[in-house]
Protein backbone atom coordinates (compact mmCIF):
# COMPACT_ATOMS: atom_id res chain seq x y z
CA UNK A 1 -143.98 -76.43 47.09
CA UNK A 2 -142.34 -75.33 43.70
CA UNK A 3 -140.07 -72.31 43.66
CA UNK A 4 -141.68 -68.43 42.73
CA UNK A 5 -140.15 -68.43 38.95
CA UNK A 6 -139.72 -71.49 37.14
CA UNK A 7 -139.07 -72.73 33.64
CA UNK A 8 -140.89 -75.47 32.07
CA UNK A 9 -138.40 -76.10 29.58
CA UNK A 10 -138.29 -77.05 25.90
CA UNK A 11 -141.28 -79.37 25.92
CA UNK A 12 -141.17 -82.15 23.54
CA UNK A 13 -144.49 -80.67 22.15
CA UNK A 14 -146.57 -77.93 23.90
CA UNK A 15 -150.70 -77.26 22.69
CA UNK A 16 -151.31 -73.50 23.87
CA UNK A 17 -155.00 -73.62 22.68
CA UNK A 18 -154.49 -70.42 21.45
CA UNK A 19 -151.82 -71.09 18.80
CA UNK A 20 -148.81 -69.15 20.16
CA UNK A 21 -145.61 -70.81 19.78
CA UNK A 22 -144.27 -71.62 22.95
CA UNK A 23 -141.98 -74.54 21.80
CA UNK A 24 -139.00 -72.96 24.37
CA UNK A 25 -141.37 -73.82 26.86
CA UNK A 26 -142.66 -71.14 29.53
CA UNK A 27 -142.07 -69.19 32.41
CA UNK A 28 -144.55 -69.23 35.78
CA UNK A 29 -143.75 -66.86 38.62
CA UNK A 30 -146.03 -67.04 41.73
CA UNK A 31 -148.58 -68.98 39.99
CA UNK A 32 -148.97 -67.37 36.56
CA UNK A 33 -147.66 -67.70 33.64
CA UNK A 34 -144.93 -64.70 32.65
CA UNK A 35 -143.50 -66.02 29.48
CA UNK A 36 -144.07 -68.16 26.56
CA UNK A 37 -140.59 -68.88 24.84
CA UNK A 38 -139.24 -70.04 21.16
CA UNK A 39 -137.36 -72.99 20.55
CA UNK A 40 -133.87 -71.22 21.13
CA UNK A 41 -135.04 -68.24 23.91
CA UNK A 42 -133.80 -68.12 27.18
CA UNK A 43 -136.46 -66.50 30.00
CA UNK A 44 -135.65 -62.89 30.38
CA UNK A 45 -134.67 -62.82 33.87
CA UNK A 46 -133.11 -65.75 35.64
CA UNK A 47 -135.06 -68.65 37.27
CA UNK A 48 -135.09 -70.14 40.65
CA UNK A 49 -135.52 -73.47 39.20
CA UNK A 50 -136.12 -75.64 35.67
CA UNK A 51 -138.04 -78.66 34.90
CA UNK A 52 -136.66 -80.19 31.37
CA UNK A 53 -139.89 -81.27 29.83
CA UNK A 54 -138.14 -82.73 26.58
CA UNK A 55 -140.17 -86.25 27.42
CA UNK A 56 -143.51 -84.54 27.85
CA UNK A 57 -146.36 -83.18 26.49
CA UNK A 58 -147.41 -79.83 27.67
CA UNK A 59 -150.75 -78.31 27.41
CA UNK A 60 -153.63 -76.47 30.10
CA UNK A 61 -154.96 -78.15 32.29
CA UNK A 62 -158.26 -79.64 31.52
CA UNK A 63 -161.22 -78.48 32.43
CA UNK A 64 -164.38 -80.91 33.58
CA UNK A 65 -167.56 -79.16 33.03
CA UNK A 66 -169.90 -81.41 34.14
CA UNK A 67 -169.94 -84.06 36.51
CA UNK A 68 -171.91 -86.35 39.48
CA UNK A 69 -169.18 -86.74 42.16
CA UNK A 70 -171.32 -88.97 44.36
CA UNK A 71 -171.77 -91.49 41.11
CA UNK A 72 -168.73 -92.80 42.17
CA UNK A 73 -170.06 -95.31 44.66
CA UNK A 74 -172.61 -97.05 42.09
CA UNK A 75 -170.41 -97.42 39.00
CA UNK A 76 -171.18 -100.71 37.02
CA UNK A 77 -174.37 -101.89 38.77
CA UNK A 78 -175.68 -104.48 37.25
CA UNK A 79 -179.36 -103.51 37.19
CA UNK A 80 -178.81 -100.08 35.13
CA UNK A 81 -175.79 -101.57 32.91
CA UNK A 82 -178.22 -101.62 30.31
CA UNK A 83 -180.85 -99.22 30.90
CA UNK A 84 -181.71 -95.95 29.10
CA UNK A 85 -181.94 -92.50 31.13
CA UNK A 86 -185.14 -92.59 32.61
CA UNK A 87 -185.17 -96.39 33.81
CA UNK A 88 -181.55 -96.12 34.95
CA UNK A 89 -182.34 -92.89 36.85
CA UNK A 90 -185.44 -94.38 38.37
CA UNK A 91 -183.66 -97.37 39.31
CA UNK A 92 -180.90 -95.37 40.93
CA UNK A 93 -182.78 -92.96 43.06
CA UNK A 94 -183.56 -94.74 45.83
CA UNK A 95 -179.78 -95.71 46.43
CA UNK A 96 -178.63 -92.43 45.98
CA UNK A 97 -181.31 -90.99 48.41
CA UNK A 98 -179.43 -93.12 50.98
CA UNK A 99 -176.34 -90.98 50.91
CA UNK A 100 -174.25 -89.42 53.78
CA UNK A 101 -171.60 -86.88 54.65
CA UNK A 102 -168.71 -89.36 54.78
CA UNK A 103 -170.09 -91.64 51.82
CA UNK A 104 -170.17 -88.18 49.92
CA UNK A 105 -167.04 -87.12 51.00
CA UNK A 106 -165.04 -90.37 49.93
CA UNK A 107 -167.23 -90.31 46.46
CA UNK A 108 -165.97 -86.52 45.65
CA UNK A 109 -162.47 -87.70 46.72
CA UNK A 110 -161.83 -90.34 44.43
CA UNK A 111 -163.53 -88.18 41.59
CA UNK A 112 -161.72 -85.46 42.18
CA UNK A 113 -158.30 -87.83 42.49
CA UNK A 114 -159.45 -89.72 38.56
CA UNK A 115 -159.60 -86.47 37.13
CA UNK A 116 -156.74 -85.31 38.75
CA UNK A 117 -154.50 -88.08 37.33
CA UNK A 118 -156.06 -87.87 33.78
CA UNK A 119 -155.01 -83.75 33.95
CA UNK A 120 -157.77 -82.27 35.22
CA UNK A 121 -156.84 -78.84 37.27
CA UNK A 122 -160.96 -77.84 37.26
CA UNK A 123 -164.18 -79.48 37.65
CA UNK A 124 -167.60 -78.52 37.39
CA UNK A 125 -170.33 -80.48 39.67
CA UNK A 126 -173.40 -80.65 39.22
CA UNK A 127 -175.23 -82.07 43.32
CA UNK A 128 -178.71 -82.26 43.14
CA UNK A 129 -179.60 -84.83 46.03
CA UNK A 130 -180.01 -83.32 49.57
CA UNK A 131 -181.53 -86.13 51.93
CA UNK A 132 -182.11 -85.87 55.22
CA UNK A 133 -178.49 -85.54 56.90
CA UNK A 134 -177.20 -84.46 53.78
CA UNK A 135 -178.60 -80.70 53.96
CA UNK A 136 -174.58 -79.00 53.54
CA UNK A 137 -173.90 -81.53 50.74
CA UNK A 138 -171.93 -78.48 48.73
CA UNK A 139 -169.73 -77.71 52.11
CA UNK A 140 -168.49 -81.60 52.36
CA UNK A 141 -167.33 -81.22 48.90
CA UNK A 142 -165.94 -78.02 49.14
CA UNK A 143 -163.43 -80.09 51.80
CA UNK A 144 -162.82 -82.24 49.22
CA UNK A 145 -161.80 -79.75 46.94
CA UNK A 146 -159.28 -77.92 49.08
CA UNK A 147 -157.87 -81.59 50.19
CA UNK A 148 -157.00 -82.27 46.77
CA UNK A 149 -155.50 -78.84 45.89
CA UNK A 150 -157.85 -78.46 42.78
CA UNK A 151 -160.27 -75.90 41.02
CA UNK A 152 -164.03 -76.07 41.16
CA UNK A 153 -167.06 -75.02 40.23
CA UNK A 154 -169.58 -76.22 42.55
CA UNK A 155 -172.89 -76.43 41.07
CA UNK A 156 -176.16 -75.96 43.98
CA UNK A 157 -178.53 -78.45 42.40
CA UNK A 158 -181.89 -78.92 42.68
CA UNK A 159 -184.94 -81.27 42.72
CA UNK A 160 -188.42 -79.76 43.64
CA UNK A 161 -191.00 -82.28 41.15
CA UNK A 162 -191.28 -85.48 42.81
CA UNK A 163 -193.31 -88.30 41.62
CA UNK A 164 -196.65 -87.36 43.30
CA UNK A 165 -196.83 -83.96 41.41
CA UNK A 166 -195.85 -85.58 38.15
CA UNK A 167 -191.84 -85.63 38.16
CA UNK A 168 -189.74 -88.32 38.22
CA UNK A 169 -187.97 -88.35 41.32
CA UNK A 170 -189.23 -90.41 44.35
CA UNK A 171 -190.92 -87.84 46.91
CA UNK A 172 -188.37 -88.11 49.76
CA UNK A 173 -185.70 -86.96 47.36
CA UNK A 174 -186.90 -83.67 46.73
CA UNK A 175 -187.00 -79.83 48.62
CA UNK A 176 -189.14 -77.31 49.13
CA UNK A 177 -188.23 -74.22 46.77
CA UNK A 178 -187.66 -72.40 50.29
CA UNK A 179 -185.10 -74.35 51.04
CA UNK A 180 -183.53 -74.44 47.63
CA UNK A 181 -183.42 -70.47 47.26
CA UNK A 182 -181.61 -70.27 51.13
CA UNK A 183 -179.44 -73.16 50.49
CA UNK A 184 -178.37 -71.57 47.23
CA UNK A 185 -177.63 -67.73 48.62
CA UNK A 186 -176.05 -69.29 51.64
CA UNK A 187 -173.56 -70.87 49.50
CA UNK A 188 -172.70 -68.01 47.00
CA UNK A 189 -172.27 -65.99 50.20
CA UNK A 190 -169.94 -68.02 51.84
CA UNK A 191 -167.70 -68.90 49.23
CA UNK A 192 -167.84 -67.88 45.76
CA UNK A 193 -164.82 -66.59 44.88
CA UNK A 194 -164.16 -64.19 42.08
CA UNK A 195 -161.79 -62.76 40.05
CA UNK A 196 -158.50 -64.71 38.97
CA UNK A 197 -157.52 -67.57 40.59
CA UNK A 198 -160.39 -68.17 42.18
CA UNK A 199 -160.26 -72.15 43.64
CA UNK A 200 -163.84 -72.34 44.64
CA UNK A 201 -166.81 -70.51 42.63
CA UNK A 202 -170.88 -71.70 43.28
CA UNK A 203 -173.60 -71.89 40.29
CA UNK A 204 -177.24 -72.83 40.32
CA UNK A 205 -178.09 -75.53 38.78
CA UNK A 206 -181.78 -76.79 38.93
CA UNK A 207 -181.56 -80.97 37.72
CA UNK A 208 -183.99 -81.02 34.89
CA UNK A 209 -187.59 -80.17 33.00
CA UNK A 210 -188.58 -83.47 34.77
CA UNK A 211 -187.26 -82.91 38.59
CA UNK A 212 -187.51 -78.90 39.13
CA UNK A 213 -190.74 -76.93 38.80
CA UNK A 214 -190.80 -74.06 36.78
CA UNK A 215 -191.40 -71.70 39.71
CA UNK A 216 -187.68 -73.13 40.97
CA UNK A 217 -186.37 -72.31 37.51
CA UNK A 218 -187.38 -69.08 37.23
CA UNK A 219 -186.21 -67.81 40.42
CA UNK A 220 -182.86 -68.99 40.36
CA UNK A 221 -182.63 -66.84 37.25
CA UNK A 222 -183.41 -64.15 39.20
CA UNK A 223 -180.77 -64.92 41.90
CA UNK A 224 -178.28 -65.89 39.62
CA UNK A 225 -178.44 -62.41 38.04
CA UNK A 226 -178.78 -60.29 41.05
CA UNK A 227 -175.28 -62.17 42.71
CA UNK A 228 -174.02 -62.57 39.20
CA UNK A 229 -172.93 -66.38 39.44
CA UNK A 230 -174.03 -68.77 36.73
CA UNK A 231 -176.63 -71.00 35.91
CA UNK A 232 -176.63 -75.12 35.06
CA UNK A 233 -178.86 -77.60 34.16
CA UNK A 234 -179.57 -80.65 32.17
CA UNK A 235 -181.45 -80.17 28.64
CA UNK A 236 -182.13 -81.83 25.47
CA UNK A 237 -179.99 -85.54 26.35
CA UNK A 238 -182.96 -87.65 25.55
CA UNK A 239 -186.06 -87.89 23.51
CA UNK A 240 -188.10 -89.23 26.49
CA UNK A 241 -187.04 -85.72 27.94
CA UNK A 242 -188.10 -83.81 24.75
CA UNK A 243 -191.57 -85.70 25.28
CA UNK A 244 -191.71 -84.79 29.09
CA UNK A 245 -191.67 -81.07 27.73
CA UNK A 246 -194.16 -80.78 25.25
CA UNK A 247 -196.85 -83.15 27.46
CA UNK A 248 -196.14 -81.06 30.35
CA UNK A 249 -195.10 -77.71 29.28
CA UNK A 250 -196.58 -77.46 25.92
CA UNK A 251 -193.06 -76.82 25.11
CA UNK A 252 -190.23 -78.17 23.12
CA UNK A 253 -186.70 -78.08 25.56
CA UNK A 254 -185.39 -74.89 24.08
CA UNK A 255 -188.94 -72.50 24.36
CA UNK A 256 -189.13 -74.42 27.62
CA UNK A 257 -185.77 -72.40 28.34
CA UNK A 258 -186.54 -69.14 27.33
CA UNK A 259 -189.80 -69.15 28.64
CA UNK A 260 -188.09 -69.68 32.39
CA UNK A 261 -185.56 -67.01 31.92
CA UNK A 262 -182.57 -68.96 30.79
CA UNK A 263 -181.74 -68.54 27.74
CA UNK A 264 -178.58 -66.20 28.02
CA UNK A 265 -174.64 -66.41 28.25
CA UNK A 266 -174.98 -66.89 31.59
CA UNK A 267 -175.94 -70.52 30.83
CA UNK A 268 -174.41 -73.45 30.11
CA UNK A 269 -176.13 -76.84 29.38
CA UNK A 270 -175.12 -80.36 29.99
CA UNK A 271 -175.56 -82.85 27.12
CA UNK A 272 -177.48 -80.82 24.39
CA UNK A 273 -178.48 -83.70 22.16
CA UNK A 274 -181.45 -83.12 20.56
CA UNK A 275 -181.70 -79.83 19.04
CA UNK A 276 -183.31 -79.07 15.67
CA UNK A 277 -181.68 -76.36 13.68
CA UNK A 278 -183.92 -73.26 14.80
CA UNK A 279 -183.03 -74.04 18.55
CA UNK A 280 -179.28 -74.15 17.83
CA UNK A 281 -179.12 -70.83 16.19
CA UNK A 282 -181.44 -69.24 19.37
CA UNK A 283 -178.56 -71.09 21.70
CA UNK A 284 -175.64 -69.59 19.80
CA UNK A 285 -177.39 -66.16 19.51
CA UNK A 286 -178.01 -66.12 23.34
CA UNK A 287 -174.40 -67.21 23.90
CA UNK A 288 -175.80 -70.36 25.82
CA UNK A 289 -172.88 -72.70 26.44
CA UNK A 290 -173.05 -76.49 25.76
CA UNK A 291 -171.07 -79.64 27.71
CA UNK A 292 -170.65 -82.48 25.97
CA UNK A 293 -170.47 -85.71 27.62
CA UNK A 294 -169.55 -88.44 24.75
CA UNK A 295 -168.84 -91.13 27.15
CA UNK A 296 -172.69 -90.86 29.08
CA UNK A 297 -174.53 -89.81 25.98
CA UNK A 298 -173.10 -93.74 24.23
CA UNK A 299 -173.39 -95.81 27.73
CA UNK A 300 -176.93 -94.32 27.88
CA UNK A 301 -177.62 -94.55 23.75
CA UNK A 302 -178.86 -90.79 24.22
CA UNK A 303 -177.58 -89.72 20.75
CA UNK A 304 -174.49 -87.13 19.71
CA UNK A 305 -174.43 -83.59 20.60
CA UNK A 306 -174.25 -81.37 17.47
CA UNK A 307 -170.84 -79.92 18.67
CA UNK A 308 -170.11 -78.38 14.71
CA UNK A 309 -173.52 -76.69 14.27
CA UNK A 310 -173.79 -75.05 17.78
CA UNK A 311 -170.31 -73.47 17.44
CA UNK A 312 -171.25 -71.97 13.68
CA UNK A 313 -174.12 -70.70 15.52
CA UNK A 314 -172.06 -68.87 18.09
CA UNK A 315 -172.17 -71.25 21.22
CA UNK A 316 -169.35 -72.11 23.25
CA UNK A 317 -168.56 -75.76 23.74
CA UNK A 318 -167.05 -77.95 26.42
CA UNK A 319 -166.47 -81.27 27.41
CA UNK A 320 -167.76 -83.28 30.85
CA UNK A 321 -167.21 -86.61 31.98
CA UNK A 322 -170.74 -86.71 33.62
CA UNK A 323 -171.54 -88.73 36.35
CA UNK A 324 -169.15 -91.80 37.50
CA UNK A 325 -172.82 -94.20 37.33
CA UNK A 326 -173.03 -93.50 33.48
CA UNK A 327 -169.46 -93.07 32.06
CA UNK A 328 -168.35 -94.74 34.12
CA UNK A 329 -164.85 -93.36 34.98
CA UNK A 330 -163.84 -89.32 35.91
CA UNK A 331 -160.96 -89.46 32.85
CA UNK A 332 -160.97 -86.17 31.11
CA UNK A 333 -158.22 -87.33 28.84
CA UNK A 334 -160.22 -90.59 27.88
CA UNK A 335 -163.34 -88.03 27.61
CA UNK A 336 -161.12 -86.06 25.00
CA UNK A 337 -160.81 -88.86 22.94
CA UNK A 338 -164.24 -90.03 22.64
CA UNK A 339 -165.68 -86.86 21.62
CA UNK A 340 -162.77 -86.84 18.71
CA UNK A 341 -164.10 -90.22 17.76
CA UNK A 342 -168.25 -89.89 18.28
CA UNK A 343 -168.14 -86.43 16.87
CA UNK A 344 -166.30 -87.55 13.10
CA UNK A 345 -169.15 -90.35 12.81
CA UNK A 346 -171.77 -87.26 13.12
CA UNK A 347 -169.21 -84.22 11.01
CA UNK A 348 -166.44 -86.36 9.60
CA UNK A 349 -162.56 -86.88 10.12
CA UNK A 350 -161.53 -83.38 8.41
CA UNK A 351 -163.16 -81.40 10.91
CA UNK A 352 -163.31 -83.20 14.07
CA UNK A 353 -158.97 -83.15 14.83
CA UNK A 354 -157.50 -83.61 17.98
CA UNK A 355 -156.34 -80.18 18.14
CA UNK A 356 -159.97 -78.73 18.33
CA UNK A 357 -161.07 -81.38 20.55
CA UNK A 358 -158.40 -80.47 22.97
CA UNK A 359 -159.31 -76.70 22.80
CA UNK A 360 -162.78 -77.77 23.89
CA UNK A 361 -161.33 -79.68 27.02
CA UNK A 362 -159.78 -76.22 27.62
CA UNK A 363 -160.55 -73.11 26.51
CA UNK A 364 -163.45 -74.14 25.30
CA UNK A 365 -164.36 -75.38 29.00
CA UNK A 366 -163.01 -72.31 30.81
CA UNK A 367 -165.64 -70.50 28.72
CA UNK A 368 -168.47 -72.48 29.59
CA UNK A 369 -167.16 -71.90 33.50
CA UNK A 370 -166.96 -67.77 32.23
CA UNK A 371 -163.58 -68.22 33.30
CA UNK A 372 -160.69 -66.43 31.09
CA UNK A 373 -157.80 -67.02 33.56
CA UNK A 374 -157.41 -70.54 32.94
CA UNK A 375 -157.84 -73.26 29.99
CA UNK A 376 -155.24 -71.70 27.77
CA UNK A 377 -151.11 -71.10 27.96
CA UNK A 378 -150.79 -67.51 27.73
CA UNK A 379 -149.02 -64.45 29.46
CA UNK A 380 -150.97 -63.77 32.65
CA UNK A 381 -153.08 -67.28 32.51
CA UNK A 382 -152.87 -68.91 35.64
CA UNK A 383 -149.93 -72.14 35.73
CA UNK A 384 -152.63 -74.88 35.57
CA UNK A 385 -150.44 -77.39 33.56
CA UNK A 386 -150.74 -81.20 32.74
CA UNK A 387 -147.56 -83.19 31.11
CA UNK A 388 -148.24 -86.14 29.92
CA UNK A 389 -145.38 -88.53 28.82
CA UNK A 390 -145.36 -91.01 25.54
CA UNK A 391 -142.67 -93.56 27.06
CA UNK A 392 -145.91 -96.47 27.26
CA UNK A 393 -145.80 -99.52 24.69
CA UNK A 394 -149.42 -97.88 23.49
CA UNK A 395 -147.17 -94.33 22.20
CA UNK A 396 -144.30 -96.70 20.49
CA UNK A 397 -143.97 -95.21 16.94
CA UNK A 398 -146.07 -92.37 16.94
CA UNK A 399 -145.06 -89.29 15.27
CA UNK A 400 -147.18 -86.19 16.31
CA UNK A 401 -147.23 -86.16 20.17
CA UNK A 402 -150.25 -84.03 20.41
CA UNK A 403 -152.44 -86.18 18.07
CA UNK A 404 -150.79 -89.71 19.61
CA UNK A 405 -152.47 -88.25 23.31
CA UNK A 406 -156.04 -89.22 21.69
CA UNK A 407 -154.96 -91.09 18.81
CA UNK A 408 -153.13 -94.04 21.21
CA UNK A 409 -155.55 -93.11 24.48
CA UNK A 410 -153.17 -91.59 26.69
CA UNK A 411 -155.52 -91.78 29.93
CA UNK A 412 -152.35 -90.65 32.99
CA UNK A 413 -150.57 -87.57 33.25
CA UNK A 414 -147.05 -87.86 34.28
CA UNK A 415 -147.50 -83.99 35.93
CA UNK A 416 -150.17 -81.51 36.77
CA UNK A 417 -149.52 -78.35 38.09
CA UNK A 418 -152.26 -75.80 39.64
CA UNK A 419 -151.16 -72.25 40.27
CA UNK A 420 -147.55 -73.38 40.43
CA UNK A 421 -148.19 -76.31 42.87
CA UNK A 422 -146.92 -79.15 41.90
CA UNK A 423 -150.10 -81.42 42.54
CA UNK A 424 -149.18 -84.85 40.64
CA UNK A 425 -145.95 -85.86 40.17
CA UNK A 426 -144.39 -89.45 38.90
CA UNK A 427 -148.04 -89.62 38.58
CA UNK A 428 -149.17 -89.34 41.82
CA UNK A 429 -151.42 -87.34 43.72
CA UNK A 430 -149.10 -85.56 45.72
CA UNK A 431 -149.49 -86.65 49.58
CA UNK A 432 -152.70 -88.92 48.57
CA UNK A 433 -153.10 -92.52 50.01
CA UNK A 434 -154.84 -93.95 47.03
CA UNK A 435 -154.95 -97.41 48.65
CA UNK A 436 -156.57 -96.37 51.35
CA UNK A 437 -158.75 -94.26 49.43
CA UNK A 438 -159.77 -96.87 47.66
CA UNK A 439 -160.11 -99.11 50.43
CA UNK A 440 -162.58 -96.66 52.24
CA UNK A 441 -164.65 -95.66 49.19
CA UNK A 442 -165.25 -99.50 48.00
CA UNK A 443 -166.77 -100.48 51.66
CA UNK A 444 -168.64 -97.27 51.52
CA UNK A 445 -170.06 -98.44 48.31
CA UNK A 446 -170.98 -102.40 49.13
CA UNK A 447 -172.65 -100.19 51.97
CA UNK A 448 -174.54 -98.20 49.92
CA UNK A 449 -176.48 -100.61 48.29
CA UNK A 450 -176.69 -102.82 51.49
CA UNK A 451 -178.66 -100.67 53.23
């Protein structure tokens, strides 16, 4: 437990993502932050305890907003290591089909430990697979979540187009819509939490054009608007997708969209790849949101998000490891640095810098989550904090600590702190067997695909 007012003191650099100067470091008392200091200031009142952060980096936490937690247990199989989207994901159904509680629960654990680690204090997850046995999927993770101490937005997936009707999932892997719609108000009922500070929040999140029907679309529009939660789904990460649209729908991804209801702030997309210049100004004048997921979209060879253009047209834009099968890690730091690097190939070294990258693994992020308590340092943010030290052979003579993060691929926070809790220290998961974590998760994995 850390004390009620504490000061973070005179970092050796400190990224605000809003610009202030906070160089003196800050002040949290229960949980949020009360003051940003100046190289020099002292905190206004006194402080029950100080943590000299002269050997670290300081910035928000970072925020994942979009991820597979249950990808964990099929990372590196050799059958998909070289397959595009659709192949890899009709390779990979059948496995996943045969998940279970525990196998799910160990999955989300050791995602929710990587990001951890790599300075993650919120995730985003997108669970679409509900087999038989696996009908409270969201509820096991939800354990998972308050085990590790984190933030999350929980994301009620959805697959309702199975093979036989046209759809590329196998037919034992999908629900009926009445079952989706209950499912989905059960768990915003339960526990969605608002307001700030909120540790567990629910979205709807239908998979994709090719899995959901557009009857299951539309009406969790509707019932994302009448309980006021947000919506999530897949769009736009591959041409074979693009093609899927116009055969089936008549439609090219973004009119697909709009013509279910969806495009609107209360949106955000994951992967957003290929967009023609029309669609991204309709995106950034709805105030649709867009994840990008550099690592997946180059394992898969999907293409590059147009990160520049979307934010000139007014959309919000934030960054997501995506699922552990196609990345194949849950590194938000490492995901940081490959959008800095994929994104100057598309827009060029000038305008891609670390420092913008960085806001979109924050602020940026929070956005996307419609979250404005957390994702920057500011005066009544919440203390969601990662440190991140440069003492590694990798950081020896660097000269800007912010840019040597991406530049020399930090990928391990030293600290990470989550409404004042210490969470990570040393850089460790506080109170976390990790070997036995890993122990349990690996069998659960060689099980997976033995059965």
């Amino acid at each position: 437990m850390t004390a009620s007012r504490i000061w973070i003191k005179n970092p050796l650099a400190i990224f605000t993502a809003n610009d202030q100067n906070a160089s003196g470091g800050l002040v949290i008392e229960d949980g949020t932050i009360v003051e940003l200091l100046t190289a020099g200031q002292s905190p206004a009142t006194p402080v029950d305890s100080i943590f000299d952060a002269r050997e670290h980096v300081v910035m928000p936490g970072l925020i994942n907003t979009h991820h597979h937690f249950y990808q964990t247990l099929t990372r590196a199989w050799a059958p998909v290591v070289n397959q595009p989207l659709f192949p890899w994901l009709k390779t990979l159904y059948p496995v996943w089909a045969r998940l279970t509680p525990d196998r799910l629960a160990l999955a989300s654990k050791v995602a929710l430990a990587e990001l951890l680690l790599s300075g993650c204090t919120t995730a985003a997850d997108h669970h679409y697979l509900f087999p038989g046995g696996l009908e409270n999927a969201i509820d096991v993770q939800i354990d998972a979540v308050r085990e590790l101490g984190m933030r999350a937005m929980l994301t009620r997936g959805s697959m309702s187009l199975g093979e036989a009707d046209g759809g590329l999932p196998p037919q034992h892997t999908v629900q009926t819509a009445e079952a989706i719609l209950a499912d989905s108000e059960r768990l915003i009922g339960t526990y969605h939490e608002r307001g700030a500070g909120a540790h567990i929040q629910i979205a709807l999140a239908p998979c994709s054009p090719f899995s959901v029907t557009p009857e299951i679309m539309r009406a969790s529009a509707d019932l994302a608007e009448r309980h006021d939660v947000r919506l999530h789904t897949h769009l736009a990460e591959t041409l074979d997708e693009e093609a899927f649209c116009k055969q089936r729908f008549g439609l090219r991804t973004v009119d697909y969209l709009d013509s279910v209801g969806w495009l609107s702030e209360r949106t955000w997309l994951a992967h957003g790849i290929h967009f023609n210049d029309d669609e991204i100004e309709r995106l950034g004048a709805a105030g649709t949101g867009v994840c990008h997921c550099p690592s997946s979209n180059m394992r898969l060879a999907s293409g590059i998000c147009p990160t520049v253009a979307l934010e000139a047209a007014g959309a919000t834009i934030g960054l997501g490891v995506d699922g552990s099968a196609s990345n194949d890690a849950s590194n938000m730091i490492l995901e940081a640095r490959q959008a800095l690097y994929i994104q100057r190939l598309r827009y060029g070294a000038e305008q891609i810098t670390p420092q913008r990258v960085l806001g979109w693994a924050t602020r940026g992020s929070a956005r996307l989550l419609g979250r404005d308590d957390v994702g920057e340092l500011s005066v009544g943010k919440q203390a969601d904090l990662a440190l991140f030290k440069l003492d590694e052979l990798r950081f020896s003579g660097s000269h800007d600590p912010v840019s040597a993060l991406l530049l020399c691929g930090a990928d391990r926070a030293d600290r990470v702190m989550i409404g004042g809790q210490w969470r990570v220290v040393d850089g460790q998961v506080e109170g976390l067997d990790v070997a036995g974590l890993i122990a349990d998760h690996s069998q659960a994995a060689r099980a997976l695909l033995a059965d």
